[in-house]
C-alpha atoms as a PDB file:
ATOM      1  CA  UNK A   1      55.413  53.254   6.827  1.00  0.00           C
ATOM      2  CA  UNK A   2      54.862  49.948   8.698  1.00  0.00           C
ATOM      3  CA  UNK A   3      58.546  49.422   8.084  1.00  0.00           C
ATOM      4  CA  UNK A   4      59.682  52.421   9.603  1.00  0.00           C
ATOM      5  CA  UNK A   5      57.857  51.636  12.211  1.00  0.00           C
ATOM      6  CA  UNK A   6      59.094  47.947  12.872  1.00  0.00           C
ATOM      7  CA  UNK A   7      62.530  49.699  13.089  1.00  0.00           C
ATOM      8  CA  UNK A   8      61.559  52.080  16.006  1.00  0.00           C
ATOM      9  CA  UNK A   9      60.243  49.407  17.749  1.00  0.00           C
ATOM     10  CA  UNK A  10      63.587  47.940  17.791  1.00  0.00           C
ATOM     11  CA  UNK A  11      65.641  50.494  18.454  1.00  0.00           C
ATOM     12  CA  UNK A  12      64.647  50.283  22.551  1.00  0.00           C
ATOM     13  CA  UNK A  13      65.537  46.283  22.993  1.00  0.00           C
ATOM     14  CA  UNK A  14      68.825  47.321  20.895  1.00  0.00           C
ATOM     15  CA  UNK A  15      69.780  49.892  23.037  1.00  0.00           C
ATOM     16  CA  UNK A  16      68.551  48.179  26.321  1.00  0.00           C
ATOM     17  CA  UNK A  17      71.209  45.075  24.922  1.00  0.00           C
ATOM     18  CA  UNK A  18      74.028  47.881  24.502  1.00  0.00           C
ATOM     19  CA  UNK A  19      73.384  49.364  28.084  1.00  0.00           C
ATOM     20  CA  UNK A  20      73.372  46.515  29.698  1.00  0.00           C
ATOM     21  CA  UNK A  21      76.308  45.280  27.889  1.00  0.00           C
ATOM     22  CA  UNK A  22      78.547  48.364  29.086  1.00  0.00           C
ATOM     23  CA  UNK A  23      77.344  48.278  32.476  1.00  0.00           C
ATOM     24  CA  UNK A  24      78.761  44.426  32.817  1.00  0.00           C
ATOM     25  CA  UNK A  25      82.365  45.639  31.332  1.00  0.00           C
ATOM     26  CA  UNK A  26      82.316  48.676  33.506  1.00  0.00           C
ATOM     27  CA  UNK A  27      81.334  46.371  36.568  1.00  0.00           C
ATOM     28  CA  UNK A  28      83.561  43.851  35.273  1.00  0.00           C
ATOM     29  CA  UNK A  29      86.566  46.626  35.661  1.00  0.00           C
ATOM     30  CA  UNK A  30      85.805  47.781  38.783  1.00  0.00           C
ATOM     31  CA  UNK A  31      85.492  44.267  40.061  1.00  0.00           C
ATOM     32  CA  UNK A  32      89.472  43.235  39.414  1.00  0.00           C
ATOM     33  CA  UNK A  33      90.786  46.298  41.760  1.00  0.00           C
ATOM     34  CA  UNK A  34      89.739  46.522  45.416  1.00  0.00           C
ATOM     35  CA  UNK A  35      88.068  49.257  46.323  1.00  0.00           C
ATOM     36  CA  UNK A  36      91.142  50.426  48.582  1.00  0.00           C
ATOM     37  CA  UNK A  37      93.334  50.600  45.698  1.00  0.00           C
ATOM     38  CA  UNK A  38      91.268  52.452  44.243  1.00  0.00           C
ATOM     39  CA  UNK A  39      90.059  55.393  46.001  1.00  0.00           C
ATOM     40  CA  UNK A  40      94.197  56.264  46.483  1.00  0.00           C
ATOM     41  CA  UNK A  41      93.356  57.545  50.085  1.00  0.00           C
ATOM     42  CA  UNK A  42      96.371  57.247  52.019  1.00  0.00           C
ATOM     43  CA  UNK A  43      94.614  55.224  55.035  1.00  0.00           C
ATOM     44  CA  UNK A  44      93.892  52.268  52.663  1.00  0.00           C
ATOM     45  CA  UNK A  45      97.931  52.579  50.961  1.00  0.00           C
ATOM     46  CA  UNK A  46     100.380  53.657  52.723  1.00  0.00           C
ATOM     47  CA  UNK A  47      98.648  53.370  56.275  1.00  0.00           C
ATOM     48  CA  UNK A  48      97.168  49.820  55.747  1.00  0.00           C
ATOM     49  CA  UNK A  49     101.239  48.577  54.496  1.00  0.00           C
ATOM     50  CA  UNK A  50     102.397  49.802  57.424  1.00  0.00           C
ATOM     51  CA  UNK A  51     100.095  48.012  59.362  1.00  0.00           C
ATOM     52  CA  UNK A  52     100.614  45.010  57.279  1.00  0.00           C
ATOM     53  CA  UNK A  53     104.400  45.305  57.373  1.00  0.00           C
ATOM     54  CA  UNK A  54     104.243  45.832  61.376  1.00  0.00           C
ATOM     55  CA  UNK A  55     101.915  42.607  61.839  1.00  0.00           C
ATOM     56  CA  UNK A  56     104.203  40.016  60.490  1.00  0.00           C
ATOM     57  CA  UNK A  57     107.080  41.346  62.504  1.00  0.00           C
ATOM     58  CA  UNK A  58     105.554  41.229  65.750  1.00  0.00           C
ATOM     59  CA  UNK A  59     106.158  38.497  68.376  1.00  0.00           C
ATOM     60  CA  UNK A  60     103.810  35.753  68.445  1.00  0.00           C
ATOM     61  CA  UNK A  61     101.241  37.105  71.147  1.00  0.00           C
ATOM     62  CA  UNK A  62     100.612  39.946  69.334  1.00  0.00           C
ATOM     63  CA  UNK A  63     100.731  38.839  65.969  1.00  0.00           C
ATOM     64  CA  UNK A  64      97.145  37.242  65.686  1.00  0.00           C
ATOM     65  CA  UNK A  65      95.622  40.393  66.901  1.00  0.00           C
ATOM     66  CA  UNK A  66      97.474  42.617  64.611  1.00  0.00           C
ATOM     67  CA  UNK A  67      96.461  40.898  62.033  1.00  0.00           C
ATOM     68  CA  UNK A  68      92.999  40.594  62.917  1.00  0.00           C
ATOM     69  CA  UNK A  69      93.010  44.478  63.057  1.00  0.00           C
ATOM     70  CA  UNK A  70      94.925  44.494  59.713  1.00  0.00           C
ATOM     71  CA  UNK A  71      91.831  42.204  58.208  1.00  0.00           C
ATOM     72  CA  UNK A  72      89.013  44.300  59.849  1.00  0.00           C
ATOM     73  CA  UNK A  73      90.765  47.869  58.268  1.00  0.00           C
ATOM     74  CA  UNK A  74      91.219  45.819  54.768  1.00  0.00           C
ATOM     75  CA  UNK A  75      87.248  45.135  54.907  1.00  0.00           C
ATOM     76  CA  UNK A  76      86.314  48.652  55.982  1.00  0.00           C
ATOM     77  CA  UNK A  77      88.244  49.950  53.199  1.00  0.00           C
ATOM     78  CA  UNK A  78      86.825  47.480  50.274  1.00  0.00           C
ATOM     79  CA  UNK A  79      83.674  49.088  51.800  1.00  0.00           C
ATOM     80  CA  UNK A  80      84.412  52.505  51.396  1.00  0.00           C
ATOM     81  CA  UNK A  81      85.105  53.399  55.021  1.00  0.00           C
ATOM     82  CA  UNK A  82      88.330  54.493  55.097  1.00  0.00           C
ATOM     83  CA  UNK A  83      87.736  56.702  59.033  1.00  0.00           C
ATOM     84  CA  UNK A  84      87.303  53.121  60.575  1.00  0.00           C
ATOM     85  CA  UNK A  85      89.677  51.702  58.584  1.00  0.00           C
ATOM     86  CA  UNK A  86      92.441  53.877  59.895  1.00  0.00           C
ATOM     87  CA  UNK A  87      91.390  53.175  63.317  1.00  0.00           C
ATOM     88  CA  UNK A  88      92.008  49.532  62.882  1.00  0.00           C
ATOM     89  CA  UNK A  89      95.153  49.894  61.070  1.00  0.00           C
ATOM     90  CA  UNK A  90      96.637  52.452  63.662  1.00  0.00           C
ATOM     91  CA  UNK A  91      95.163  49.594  66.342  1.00  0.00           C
ATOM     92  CA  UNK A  92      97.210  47.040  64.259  1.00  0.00           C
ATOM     93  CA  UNK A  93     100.468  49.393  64.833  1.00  0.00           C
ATOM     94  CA  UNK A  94      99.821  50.108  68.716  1.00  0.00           C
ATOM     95  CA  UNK A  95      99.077  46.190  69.354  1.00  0.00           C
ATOM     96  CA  UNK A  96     102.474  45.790  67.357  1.00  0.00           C
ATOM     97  CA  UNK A  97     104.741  48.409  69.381  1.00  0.00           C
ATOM     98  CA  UNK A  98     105.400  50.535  65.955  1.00  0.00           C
ATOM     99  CA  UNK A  99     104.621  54.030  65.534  1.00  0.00           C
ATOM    100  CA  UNK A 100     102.891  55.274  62.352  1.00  0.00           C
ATOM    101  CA  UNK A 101     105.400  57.066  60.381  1.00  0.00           C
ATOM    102  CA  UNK A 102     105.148  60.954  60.851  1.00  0.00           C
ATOM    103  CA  UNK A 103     105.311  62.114  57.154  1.00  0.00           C
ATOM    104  CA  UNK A 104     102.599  59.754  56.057  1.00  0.00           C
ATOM    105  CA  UNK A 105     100.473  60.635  59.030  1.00  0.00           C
ATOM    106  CA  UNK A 106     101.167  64.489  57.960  1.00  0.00           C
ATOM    107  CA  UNK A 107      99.886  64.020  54.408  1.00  0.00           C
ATOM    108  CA  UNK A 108      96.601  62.407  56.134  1.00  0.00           C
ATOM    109  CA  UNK A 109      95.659  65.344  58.260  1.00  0.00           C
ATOM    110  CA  UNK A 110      95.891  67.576  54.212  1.00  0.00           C
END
């Protein structure tokens, strides 16, 4: 009986190891994606390459703030606030003299 009992014992540091162990690998996943890429909203894909793509074409007074806007929307969306993100982005677009692309912008508003 003391055996059986030894074994129980163990059973709660075993498991503890194996929880612990799958919570690193699932962290460890989730870690080599942005958070952006990952949520598939279209303000953190397809809005934040347009703003990206409209930064490094504009002229050189307007391409530092661009891309500061561009930077701020990438951060809001690795933080899960893809609202403010947008803002910056479409900021980004406006400070570069390109308009958001209609069909995109139409799939947003879904």
């Amino acid at each position: 009986m003391a055996n059986q009992l030894s074994s129980f014992r163990r059973f709660p540091a075993a498991f503890a190891i194996v929880a612990a162990s799958a919570l690193a690998f699932t962290g460890l996943i989730a870690s080599t994606t942005p958070a952006y890429a990952q949520s598939g909203d279209y303000r953190c894909a397809g809005l934040a390459d347009q703003a990206v793509t409209a930064a490094e074409g504009a002229n050189a007074g307007q391409k530092a703030n661009a891309k500061r806007f561009v930077s701020t929307g990438k951060k809001l969306c690795e933080a899960g606030n893809e609202r403010a993100a947008a803002k910056q982005f479409r900021a980004a677009l406006k400070v570069a003299g390109v308009a958001e692309v209609e069909a995109d912008s139409q799939m947003a508003s879904r």
